[in-house]
Protein backbone atom coordinates (compact mmCIF):
# COMPACT_ATOMS: atom_id res chain seq x y z
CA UNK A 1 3.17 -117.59 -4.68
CA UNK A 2 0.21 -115.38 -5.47
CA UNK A 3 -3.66 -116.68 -5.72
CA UNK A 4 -4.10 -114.54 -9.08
CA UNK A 5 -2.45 -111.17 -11.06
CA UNK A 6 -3.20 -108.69 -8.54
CA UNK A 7 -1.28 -110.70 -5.75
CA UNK A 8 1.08 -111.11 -8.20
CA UNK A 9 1.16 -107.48 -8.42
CA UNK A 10 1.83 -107.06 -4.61
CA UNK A 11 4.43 -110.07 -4.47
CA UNK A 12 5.87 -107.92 -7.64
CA UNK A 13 6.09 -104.39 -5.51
CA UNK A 14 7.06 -106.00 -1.68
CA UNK A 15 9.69 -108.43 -3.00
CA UNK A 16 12.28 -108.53 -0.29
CA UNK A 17 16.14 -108.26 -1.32
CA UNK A 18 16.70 -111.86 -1.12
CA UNK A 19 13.69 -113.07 -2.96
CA UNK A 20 13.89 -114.88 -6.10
CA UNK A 21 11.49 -114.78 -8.83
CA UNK A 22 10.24 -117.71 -11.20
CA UNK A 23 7.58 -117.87 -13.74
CA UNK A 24 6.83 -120.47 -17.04
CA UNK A 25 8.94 -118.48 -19.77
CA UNK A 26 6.87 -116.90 -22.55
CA UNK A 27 3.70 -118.52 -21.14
CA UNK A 28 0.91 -117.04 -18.49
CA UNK A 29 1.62 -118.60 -14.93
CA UNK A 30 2.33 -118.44 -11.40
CA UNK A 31 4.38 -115.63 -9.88
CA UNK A 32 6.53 -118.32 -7.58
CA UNK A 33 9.13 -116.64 -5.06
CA UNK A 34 11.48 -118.15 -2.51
CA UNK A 35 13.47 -116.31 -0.12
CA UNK A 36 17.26 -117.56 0.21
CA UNK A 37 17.83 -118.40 3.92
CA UNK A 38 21.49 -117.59 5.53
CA UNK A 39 22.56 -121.35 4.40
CA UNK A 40 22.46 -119.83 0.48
CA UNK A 41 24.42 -116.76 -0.26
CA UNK A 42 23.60 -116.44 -3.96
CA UNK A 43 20.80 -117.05 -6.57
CA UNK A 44 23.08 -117.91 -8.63
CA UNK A 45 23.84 -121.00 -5.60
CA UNK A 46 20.20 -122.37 -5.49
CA UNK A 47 20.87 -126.02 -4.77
CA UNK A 48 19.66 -128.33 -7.97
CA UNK A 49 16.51 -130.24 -5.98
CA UNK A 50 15.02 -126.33 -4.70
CA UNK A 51 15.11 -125.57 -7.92
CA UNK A 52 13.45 -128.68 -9.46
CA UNK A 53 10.95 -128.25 -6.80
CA UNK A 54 10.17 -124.81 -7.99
CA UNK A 55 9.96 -125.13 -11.40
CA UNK A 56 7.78 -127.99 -11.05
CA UNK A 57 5.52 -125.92 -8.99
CA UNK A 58 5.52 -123.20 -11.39
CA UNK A 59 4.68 -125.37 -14.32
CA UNK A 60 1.68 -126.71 -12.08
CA UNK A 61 0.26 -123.10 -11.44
CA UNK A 62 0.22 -122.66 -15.02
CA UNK A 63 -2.75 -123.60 -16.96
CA UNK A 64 -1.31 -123.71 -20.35
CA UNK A 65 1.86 -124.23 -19.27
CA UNK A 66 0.85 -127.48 -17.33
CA UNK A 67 -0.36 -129.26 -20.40
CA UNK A 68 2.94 -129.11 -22.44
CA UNK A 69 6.15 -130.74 -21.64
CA UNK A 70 9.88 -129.17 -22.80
CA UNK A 71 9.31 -125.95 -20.62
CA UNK A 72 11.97 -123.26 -19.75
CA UNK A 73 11.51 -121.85 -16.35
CA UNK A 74 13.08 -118.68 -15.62
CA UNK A 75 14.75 -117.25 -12.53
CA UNK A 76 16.23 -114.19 -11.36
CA UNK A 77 16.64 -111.78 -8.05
CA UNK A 78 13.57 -110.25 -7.12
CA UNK A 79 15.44 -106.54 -7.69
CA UNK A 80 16.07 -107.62 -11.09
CA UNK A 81 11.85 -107.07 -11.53
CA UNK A 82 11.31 -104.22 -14.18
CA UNK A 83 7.62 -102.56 -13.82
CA UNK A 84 6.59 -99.93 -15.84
CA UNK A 85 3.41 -98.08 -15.94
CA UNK A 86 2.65 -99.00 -19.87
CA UNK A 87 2.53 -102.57 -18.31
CA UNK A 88 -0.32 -104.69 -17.35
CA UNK A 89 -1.47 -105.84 -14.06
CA UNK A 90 1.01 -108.90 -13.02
CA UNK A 91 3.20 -108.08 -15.87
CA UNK A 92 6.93 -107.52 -15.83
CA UNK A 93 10.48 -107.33 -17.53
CA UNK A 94 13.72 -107.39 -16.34
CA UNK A 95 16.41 -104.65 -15.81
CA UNK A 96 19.33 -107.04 -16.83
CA UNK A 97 18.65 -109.69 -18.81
CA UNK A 98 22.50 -111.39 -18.27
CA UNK A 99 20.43 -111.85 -14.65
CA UNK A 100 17.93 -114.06 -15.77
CA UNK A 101 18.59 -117.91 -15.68
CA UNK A 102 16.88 -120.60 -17.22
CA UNK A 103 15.79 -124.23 -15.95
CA UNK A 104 14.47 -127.31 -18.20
CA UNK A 105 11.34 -129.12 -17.15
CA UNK A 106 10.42 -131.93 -19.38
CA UNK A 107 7.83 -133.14 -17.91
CA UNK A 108 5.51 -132.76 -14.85
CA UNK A 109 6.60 -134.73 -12.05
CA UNK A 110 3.31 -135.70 -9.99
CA UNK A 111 5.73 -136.74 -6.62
CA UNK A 112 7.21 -133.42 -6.57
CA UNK A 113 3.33 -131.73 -7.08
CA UNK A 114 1.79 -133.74 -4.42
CA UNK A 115 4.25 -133.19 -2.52
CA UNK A 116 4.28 -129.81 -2.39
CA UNK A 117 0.72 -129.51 -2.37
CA UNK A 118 0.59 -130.99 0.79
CA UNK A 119 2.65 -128.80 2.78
CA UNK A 120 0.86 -125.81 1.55
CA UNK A 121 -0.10 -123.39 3.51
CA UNK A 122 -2.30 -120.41 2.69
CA UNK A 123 -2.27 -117.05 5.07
CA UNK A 124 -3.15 -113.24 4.39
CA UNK A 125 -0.46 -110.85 4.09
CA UNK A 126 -0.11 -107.42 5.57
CA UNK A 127 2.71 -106.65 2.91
CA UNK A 128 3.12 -103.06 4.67
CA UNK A 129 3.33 -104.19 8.06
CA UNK A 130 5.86 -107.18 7.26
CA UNK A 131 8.23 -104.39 5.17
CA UNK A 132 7.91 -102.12 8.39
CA UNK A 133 9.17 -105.24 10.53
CA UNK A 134 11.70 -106.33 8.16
CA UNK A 135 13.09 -102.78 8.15
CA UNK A 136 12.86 -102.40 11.74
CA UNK A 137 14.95 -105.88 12.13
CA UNK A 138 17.43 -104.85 9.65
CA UNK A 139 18.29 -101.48 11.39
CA UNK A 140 18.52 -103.24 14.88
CA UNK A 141 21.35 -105.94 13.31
CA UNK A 142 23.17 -102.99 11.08
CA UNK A 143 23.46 -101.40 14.57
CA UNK A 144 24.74 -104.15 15.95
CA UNK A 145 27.01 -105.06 13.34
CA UNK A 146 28.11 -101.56 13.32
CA UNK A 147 28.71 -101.26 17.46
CA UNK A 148 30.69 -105.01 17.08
CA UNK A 149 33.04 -103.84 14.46
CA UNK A 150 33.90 -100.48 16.39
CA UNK A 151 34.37 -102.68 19.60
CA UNK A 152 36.86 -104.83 17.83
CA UNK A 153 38.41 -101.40 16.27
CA UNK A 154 38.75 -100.24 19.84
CA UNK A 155 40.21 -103.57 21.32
CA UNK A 156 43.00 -103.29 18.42
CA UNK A 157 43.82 -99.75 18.70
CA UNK A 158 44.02 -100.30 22.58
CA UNK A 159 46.82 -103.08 21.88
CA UNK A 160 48.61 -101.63 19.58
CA UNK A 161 48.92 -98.47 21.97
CA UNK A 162 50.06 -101.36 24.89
CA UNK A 163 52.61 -103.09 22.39
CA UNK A 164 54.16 -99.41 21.22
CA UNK A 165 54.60 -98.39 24.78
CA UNK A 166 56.02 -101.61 25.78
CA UNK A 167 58.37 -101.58 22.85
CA UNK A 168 58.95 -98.26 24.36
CA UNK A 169 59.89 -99.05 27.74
CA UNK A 170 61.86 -102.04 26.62
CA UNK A 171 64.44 -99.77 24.64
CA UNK A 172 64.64 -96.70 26.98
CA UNK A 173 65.30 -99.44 29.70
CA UNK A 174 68.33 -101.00 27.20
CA UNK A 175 69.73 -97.43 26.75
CA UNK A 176 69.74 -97.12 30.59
CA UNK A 177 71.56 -100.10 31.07
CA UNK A 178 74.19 -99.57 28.26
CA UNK A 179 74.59 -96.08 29.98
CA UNK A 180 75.63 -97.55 33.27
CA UNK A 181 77.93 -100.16 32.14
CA UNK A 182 79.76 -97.20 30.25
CA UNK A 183 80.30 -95.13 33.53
CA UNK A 184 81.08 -98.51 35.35
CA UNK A 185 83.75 -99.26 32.78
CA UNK A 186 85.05 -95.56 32.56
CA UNK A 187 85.45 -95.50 36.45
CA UNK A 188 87.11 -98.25 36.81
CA UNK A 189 89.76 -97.39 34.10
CA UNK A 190 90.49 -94.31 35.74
CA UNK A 191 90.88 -95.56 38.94
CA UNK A 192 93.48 -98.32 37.64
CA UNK A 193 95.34 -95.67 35.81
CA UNK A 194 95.83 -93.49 38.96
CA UNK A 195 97.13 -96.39 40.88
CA UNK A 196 99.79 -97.36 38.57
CA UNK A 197 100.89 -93.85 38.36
CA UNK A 198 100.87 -93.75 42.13
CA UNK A 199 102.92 -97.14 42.47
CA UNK A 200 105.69 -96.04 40.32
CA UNK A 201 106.13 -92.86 41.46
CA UNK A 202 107.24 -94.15 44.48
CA UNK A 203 108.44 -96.73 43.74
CA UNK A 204 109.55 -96.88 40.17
CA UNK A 205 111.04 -95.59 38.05
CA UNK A 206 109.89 -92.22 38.31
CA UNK A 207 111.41 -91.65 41.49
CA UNK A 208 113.83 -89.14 41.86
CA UNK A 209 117.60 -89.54 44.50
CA UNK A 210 119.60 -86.50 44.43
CA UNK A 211 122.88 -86.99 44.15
CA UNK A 212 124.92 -86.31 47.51
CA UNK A 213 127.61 -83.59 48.69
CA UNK A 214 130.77 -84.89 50.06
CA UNK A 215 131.17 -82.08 51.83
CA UNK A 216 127.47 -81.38 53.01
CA UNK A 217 128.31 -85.29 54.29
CA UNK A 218 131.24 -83.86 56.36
CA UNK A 219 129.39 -80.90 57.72
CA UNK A 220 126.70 -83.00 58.91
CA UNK A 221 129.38 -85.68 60.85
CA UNK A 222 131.11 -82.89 62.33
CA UNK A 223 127.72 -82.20 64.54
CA UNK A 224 127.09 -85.29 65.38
């Protein structure tokens, strides 16, 4: 929250990306930021007793504002900030107005106030130093990030290479083995096939018995 305009102006020009911006609608106060932590992903998810707490502060740090009851407090991401050079110190506008939200306050709520009050706490800024830093720590985890996902990138590619070649191995060592039981079986058949052949021709019916010459038959007594 900035001490007066020209802090505002500062708050206004080093807003981070995950600032959000509140101020008493259509009434002079407070420039009142918070900055979402990891826990909340969205403005648009502010949880209901954050934002009572800043709209309550806001009304407080508004001197007109503080006297009245009924208020509308607006809201919106810091980015959605429009400053032009026409405008005055502290002033602002908004690129999208579909951005900008709106929370009741009826009335002040002095519990909420004090309570708030008492966990001030009021330090300088060096605006330029802390953009510098947050820049810095934003590179460092985008490299991070960045060297994470190609490691994970790597680690699939590298297993998808393993599981192809393994498929790979698996079927060229299938065709092998459907190759050999073919030549087994062909062998085998041809061997039977010669056998059988052998068998009856010597024994079958293939075999051949001339016919014999009574004559011859003589001849061969006679020299005996």
């Amino acid at each position: 929250m900035g001490r007066d305009k020209e802090e505002n102006e500062d708050l206004i020009k080093y807003a981070w990306p995950q600032d959000v911006w509140f101020h008493v609608d259509k009434l002079s106060s407070a420039h009142v930021y918070i900055r979402l932590p990891p826990s909340i992903p969205s403005w648009e998810n502010i949880p209901q007793a954050l934002l009572a707490d800043c709209a309550q502060l806001v009304k407080a740090n508004s001197i007109e504002g503080n006297k009245k009851n009924n208020l509308q407090i607006v809201y919106t991401p810091a980015s959605n900030l429009k400053k032009t050079g026409d405008m005055a110190v502290g002033q602002v506008s908004f690129h999208r107005h579909d951005k900008v939200k709106r929370v009741h306050v009826a009335a002040r709520e002095n519990p909420i106030v004090n309570r708030l009050n008492k966990t001030k706490v009021e330090r300088d800024v060096d605006h330029e130093e802390e953009k510098a830093n947050r820049l810095r720590e934003e590179a460092v985890q985008r490299r991070a990030e960045a060297a994470a996902k190609r490691k994970a990138e790597l680690e699939q590619h590298k297993r998808q290479v393993e599981d192809k070649q393994a498929r790979s191995y698996d079927h060229a060592w299938a065709n092998a083995e459907a190759s050999t039981s073919r030549t087994g079986a062909g062998a085998g058949a041809g061997a039977g096939v010669g056998a059988g052949d052998d068998d009856e021709d010597f024994w079958g019916e293939n075999t051949t018995i001339e016919p014999t010459d009574d004559g011859r038959m003589k001849e061969f007594e006679d020299f005996i």
